[in-house]
N, C-alpha and C. Protein backbone atom coordinates (compact mmCIF):
# COMPACT_ATOMS: atom_id res chain seq x y z
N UNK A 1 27.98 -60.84 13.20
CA UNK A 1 27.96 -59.80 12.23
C UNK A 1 26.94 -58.75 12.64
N UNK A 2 27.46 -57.61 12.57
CA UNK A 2 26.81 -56.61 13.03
C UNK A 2 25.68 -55.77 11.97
N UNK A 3 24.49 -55.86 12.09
CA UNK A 3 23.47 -55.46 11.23
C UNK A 3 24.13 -54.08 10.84
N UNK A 4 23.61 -53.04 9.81
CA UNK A 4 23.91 -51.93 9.61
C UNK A 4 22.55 -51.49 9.17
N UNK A 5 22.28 -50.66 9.60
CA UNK A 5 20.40 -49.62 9.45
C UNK A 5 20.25 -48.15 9.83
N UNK A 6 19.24 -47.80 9.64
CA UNK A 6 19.01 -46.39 9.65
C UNK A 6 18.67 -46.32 10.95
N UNK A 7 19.21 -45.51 11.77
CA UNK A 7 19.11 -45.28 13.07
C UNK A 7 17.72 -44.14 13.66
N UNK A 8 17.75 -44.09 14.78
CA UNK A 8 16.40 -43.06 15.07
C UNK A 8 17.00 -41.50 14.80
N UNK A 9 18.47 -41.61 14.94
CA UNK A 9 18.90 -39.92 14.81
C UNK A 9 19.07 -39.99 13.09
N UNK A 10 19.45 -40.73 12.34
CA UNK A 10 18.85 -40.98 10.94
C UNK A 10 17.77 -40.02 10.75
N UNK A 11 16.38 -40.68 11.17
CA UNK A 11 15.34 -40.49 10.77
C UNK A 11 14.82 -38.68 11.29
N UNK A 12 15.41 -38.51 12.22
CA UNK A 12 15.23 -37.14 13.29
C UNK A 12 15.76 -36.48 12.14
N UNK A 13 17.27 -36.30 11.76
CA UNK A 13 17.84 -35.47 10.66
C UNK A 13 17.02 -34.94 9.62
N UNK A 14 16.78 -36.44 9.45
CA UNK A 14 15.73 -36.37 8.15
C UNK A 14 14.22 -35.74 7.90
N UNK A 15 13.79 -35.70 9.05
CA UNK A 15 12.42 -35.15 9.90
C UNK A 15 12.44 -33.88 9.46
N UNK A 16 13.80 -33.42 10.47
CA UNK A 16 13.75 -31.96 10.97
C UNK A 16 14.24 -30.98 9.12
N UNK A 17 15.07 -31.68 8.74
CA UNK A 17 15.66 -31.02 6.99
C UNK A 17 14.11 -30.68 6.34
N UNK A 18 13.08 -32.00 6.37
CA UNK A 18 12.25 -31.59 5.59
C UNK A 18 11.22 -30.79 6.70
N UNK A 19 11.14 -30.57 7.76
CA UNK A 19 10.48 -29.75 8.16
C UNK A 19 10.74 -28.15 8.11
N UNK A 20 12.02 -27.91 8.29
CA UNK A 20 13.15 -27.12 7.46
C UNK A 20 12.70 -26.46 6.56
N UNK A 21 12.50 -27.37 5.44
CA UNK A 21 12.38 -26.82 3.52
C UNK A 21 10.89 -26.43 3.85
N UNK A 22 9.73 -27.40 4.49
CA UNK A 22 8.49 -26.72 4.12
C UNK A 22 8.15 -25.04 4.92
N UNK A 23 9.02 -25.30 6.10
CA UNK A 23 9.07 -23.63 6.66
C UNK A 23 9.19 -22.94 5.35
N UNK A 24 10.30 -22.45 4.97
CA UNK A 24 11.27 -21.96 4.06
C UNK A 24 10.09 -21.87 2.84
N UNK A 25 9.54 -23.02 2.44
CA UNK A 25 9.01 -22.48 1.28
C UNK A 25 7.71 -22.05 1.85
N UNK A 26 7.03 -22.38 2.57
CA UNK A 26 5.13 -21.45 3.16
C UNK A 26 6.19 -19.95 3.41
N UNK A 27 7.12 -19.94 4.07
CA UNK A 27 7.22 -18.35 4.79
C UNK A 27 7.58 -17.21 3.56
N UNK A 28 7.85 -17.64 2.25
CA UNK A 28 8.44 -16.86 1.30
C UNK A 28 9.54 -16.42 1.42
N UNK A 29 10.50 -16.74 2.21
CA UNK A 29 11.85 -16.24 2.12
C UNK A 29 12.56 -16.76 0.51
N UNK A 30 12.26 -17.44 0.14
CA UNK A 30 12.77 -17.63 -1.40
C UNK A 30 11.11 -17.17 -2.09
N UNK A 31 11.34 -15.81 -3.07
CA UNK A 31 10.70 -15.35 -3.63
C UNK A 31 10.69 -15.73 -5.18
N UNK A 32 10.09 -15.96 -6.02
CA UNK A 32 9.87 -16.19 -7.29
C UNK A 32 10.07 -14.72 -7.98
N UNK A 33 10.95 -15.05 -8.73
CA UNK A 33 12.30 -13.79 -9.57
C UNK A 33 11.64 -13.67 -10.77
N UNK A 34 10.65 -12.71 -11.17
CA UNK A 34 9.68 -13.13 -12.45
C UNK A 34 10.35 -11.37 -13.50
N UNK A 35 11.78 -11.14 -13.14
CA UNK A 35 12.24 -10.13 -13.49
C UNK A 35 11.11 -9.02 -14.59
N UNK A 36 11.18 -9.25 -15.69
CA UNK A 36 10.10 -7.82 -16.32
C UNK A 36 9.03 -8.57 -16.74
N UNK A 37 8.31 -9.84 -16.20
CA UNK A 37 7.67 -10.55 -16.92
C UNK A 37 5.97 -10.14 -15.81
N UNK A 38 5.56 -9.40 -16.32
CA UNK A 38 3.97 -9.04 -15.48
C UNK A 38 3.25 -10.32 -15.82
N UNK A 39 2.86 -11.22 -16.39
CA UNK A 39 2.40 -12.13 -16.89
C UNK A 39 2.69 -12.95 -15.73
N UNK A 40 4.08 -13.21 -15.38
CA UNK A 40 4.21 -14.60 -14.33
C UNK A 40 3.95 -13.30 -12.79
N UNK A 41 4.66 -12.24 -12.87
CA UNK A 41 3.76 -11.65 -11.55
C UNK A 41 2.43 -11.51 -11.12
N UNK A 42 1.61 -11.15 -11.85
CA UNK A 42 0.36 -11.39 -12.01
C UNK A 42 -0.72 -12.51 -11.34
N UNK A 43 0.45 -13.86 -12.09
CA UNK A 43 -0.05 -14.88 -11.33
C UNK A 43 0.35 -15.06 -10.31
N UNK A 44 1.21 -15.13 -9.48
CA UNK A 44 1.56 -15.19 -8.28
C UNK A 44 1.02 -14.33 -7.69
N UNK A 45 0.72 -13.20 -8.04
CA UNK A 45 -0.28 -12.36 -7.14
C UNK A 45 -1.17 -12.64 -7.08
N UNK A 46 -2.73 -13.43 -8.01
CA UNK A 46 -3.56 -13.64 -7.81
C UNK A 46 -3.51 -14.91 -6.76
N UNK A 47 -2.89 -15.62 -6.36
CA UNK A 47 -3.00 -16.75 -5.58
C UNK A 47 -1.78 -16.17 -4.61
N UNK A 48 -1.05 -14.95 -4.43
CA UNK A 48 -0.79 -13.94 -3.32
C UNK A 48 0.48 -14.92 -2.71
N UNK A 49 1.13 -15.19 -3.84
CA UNK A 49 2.49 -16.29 -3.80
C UNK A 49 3.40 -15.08 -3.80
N UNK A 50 4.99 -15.61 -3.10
CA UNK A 50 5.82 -14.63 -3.06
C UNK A 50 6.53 -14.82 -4.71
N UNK A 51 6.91 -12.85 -4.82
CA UNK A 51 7.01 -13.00 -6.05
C UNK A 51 8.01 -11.85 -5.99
N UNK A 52 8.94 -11.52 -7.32
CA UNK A 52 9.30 -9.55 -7.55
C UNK A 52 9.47 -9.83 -8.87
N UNK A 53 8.93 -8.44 -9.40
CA UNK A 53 9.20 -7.83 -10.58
C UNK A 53 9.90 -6.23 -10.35
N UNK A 54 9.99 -5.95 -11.98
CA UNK A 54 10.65 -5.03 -12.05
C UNK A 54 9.98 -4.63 -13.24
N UNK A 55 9.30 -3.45 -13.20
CA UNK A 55 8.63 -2.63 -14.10
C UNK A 55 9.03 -1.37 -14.18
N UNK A 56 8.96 -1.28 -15.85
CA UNK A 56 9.27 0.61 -16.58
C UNK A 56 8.04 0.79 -16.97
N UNK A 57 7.51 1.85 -16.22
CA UNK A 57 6.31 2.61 -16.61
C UNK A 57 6.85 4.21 -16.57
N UNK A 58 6.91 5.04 -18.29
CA UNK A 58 6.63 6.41 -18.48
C UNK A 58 8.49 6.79 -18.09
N UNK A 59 9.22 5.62 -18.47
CA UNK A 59 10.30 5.89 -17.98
C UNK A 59 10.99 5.53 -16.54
N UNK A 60 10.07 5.87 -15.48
CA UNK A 60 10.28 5.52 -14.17
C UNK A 60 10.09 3.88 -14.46
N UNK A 61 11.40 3.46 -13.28
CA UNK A 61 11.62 2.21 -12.85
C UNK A 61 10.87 1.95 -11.51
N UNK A 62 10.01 0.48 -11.40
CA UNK A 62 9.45 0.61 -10.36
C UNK A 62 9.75 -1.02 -9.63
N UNK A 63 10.13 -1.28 -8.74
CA UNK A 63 10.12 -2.78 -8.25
C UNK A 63 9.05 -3.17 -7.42
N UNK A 64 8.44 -4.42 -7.84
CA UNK A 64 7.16 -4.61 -6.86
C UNK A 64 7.48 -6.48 -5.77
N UNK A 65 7.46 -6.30 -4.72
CA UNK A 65 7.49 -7.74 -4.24
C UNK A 65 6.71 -7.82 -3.47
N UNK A 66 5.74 -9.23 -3.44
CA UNK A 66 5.04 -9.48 -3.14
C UNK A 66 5.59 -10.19 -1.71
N UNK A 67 5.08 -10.09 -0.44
CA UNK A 67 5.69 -10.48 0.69
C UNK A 67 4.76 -11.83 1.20
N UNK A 68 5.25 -12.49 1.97
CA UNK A 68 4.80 -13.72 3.47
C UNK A 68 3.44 -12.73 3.26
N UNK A 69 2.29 -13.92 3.15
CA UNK A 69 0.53 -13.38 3.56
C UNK A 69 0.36 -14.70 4.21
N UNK A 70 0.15 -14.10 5.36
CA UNK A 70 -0.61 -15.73 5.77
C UNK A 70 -2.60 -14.56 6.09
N UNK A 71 -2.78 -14.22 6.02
CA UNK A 71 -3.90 -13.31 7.60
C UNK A 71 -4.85 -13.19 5.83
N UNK A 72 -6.04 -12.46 6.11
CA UNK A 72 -6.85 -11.89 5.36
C UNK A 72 -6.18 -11.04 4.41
N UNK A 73 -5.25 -10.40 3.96
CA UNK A 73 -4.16 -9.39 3.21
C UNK A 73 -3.04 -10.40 2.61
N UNK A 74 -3.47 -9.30 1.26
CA UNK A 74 -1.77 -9.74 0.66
C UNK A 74 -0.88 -9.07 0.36
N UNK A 75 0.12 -8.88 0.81
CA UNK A 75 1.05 -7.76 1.14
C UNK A 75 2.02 -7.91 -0.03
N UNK A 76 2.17 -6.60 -0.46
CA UNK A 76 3.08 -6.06 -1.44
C UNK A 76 3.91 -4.74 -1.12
N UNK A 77 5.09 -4.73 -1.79
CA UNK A 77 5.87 -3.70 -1.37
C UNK A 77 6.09 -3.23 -2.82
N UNK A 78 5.99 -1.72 -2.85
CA UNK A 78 6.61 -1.03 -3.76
C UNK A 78 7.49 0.23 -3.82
N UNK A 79 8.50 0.35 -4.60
CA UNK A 79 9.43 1.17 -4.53
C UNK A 79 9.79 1.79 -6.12
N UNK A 80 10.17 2.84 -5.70
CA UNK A 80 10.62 3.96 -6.78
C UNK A 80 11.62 3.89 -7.07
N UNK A 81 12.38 3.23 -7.95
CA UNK A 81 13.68 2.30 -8.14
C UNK A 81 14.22 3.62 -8.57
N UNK A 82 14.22 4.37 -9.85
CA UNK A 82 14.36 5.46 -10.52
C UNK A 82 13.47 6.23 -11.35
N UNK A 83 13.60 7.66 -11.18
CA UNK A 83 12.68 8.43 -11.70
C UNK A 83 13.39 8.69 -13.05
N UNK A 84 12.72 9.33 -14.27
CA UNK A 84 12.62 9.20 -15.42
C UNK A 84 14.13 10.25 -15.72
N UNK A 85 14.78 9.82 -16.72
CA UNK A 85 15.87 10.99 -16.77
C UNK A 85 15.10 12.51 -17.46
N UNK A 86 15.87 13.51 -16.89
CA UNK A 86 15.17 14.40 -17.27
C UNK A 86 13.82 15.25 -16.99
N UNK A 87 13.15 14.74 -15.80
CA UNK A 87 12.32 14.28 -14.94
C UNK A 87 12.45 15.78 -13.82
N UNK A 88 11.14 16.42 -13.53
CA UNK A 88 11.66 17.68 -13.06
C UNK A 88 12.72 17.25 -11.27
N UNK A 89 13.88 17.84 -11.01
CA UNK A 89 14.34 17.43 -9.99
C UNK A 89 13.52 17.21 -8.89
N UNK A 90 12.52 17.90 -8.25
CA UNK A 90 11.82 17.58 -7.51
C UNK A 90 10.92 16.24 -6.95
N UNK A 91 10.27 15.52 -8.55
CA UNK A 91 10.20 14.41 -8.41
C UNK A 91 11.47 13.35 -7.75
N UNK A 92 12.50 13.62 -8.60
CA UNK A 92 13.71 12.54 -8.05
C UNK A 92 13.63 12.81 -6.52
N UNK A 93 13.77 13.86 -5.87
CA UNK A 93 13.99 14.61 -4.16
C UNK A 93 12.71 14.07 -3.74
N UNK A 94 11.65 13.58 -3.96
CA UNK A 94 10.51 13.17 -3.42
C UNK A 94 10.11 11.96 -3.56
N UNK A 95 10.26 11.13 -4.56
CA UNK A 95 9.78 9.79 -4.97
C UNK A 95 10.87 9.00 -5.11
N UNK A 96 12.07 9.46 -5.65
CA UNK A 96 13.32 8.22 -5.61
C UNK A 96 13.92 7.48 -4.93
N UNK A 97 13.77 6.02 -4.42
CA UNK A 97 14.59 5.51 -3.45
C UNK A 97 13.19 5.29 -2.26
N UNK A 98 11.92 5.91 -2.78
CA UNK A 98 10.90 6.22 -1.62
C UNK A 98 9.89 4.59 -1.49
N UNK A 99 9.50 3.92 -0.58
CA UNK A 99 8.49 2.75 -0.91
C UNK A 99 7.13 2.81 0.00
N UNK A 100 6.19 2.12 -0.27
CA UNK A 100 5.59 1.92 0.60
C UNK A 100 4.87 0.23 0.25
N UNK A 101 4.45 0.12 1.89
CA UNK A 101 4.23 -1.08 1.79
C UNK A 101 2.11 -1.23 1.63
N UNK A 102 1.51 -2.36 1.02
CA UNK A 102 0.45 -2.15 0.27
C UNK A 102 0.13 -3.43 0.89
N UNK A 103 -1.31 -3.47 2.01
CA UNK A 103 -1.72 -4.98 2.09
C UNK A 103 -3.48 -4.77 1.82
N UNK A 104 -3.59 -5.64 0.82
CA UNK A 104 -4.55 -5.64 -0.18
C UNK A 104 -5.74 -6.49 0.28
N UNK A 105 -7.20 -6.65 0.65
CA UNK A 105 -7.77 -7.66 1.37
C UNK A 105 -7.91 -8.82 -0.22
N UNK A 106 -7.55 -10.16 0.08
CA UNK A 106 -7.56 -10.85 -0.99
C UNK A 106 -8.71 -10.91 -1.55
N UNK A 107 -9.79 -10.43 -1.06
CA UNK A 107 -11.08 -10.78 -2.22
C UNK A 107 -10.98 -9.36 -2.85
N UNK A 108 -10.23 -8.65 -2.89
CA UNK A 108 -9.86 -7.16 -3.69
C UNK A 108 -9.26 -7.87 -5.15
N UNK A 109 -8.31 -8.58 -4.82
CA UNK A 109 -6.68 -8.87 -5.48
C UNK A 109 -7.09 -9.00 -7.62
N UNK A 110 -8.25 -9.25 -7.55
CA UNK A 110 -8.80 -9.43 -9.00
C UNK A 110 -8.98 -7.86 -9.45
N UNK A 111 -9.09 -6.99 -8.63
CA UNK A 111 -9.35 -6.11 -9.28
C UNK A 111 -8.04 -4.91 -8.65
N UNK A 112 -6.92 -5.85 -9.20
CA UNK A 112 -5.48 -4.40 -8.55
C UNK A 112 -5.36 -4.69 -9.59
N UNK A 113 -4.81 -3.55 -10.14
CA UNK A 113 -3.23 -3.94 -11.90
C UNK A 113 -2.45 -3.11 -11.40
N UNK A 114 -1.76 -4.16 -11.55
CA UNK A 114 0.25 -3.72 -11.32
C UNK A 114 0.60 -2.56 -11.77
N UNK A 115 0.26 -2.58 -12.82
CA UNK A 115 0.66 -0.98 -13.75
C UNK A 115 0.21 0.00 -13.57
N UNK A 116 -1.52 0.29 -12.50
CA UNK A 116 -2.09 1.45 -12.17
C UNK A 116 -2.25 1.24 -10.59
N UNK A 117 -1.23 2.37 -10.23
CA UNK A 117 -1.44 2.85 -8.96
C UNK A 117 -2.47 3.11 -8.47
N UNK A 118 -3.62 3.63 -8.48
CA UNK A 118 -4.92 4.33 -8.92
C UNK A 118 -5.75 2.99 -8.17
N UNK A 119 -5.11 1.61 -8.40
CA UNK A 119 -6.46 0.54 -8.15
C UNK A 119 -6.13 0.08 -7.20
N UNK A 120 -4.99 0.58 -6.50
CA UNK A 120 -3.95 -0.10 -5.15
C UNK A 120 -4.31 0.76 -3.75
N UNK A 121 -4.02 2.03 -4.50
CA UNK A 121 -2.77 2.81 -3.65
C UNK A 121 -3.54 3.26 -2.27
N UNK A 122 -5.13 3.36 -2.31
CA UNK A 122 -6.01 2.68 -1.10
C UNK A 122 -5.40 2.08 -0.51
N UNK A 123 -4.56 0.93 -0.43
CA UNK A 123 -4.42 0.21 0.85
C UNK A 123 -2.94 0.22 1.08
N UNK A 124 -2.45 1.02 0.79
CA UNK A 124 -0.85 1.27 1.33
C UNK A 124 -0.57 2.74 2.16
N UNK A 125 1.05 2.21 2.75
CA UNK A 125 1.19 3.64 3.46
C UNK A 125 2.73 3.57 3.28
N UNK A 126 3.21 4.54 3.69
CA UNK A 126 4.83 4.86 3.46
C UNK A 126 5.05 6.31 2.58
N UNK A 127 6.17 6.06 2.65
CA UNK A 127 6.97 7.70 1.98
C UNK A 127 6.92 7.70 0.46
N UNK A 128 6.59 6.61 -0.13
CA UNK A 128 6.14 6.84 -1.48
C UNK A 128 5.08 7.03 -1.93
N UNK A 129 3.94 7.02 -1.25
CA UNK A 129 2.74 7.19 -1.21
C UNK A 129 2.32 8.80 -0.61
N UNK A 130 3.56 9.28 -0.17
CA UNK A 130 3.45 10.57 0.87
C UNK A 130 3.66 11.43 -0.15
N UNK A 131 5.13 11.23 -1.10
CA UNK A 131 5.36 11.76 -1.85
C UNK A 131 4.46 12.07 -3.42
N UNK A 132 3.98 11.04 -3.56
CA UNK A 132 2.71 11.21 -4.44
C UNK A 132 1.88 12.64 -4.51
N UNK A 133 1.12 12.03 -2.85
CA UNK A 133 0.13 13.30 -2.94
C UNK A 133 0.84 14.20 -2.64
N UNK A 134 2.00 14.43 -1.69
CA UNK A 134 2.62 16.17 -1.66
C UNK A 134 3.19 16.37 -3.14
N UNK A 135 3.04 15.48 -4.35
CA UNK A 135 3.42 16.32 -5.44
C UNK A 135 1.91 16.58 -6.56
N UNK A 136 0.91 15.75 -6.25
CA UNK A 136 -0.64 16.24 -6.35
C UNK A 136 -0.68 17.21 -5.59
N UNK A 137 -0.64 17.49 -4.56
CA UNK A 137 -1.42 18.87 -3.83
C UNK A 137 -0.55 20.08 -4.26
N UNK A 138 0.64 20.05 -4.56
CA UNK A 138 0.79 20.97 -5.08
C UNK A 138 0.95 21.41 -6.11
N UNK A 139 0.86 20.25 -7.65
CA UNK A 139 0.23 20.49 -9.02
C UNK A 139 -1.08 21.06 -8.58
N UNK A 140 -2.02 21.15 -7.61
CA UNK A 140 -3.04 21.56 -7.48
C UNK A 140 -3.18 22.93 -7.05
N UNK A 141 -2.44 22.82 -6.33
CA UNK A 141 -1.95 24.32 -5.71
C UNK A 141 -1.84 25.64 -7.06
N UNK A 142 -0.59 25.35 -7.60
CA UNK A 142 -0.38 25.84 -8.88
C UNK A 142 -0.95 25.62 -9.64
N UNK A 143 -2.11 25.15 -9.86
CA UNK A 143 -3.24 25.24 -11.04
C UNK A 143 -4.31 26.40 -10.59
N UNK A 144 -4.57 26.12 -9.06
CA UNK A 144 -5.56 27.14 -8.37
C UNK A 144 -5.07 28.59 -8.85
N UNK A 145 -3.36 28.61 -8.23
CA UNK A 145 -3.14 29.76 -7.97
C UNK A 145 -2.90 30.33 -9.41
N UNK A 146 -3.10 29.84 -10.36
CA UNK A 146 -2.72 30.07 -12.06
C UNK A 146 -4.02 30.83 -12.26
N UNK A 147 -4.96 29.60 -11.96
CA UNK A 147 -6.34 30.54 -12.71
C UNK A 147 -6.83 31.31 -11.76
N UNK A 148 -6.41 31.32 -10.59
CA UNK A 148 -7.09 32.44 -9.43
C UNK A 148 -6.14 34.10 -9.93
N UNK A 149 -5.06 34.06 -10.47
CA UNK A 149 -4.86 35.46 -11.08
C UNK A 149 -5.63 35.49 -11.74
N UNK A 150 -6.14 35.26 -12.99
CA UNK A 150 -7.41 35.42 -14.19
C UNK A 150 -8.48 36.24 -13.39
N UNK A 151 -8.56 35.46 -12.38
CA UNK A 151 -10.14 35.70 -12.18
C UNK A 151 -10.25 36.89 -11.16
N UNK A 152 -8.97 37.38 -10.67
CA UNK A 152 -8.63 38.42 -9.87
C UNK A 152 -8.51 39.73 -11.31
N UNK A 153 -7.72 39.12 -12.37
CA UNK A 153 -7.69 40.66 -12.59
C UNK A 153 -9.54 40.69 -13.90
N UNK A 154 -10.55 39.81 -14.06
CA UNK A 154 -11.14 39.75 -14.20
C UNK A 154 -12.42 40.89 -13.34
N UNK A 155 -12.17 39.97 -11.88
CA UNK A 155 -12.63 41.29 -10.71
C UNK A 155 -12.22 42.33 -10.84
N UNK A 156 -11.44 42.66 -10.70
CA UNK A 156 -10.79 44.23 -10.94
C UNK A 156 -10.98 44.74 -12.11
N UNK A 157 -11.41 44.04 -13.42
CA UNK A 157 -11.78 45.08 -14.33
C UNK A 157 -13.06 45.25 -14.05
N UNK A 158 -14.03 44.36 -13.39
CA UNK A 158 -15.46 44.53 -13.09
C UNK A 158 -15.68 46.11 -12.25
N UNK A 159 -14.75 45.49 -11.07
CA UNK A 159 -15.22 46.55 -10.11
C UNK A 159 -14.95 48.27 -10.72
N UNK A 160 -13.64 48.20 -11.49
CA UNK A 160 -13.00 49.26 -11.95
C UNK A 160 -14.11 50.15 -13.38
N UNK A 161 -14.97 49.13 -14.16
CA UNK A 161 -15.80 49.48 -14.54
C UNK A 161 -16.64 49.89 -14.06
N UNK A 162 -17.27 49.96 -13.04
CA UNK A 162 -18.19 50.24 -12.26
C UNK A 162 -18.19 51.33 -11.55
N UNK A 163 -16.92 52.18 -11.55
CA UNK A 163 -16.54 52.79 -11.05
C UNK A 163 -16.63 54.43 -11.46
């Protein structure tokens, strides 16, 4: 009678499957789906676990996923899902569809919030981040050039008094 047992290619199968799953789960290719819930993103960000949300801030839709960190950084991606309806066109032509990617040094990570760009946006780069400031520099622009008439025809009544 012939014994019946688990063989060495048995055990190899079995080896290599679970060596397999622990790749798969350290590398983050299966991300934790924490859809509008900042609460469970949050946490996965502080311990810099793969994660995505999906946040409405001011109207604009914004998606955030947290990527594979193995190094000193914890890398996040963000994107401009949709700009607000009604929203001057320019924003949509500059920020919509735009992302950039954000790697954060982890002894930072306590002091980012998801919801303010402002505590991040230091450590990212990309076309959504481009688009930002080319739409700051030139709200700035047009503020200069607003009150720099004032103060031109201000001069000109000076000098014209003087005259």
């Amino acid at each position: 009678m012939k014994k019946r047992g688990y063989g060495t290619d048995t055990f190899m199968i079995i080896g290599l499957i679970f060596v397999a799953a622990l790749v798969i789960y350290t590398s983050g290719v299966i991300k934790k789906d924490c859809g509008r819930d900042k609460v469970c993103f949050k946490e996965h960000f502080m311990e810099c676990k793969t994660a995505k949300l999906i946040s409405i801030k001011n109207d604009n839709v914004y998606s955030y996923t947290i990527g594979s960190s193995f190094g000193s950084d914890c890398n996040m991606y963000v994107r401009m899902e949709r700009i607000a309806l009604g929203s001057d066109p320019q924003f949509e032509k500059m920020l919509e569809g735009r992302e950039m990617t954000c790697s954060i040094p982890r002894q930072q990570i306590r002091e980012v919030d998801v919801d303010n760009l402002n505590s991040f946006i230091d450590y990212c780069q990309g076309e959504l981040k481009e688009g930002l400031y080319e739409l700051i520099i030139q709200r700035m622009y047009t503020l200069v050039v607003k009150e720099l008439g004032s103060i031109i025809e201000q001069a000109r009544k000076a000098v014209l008094s003087q005259v």
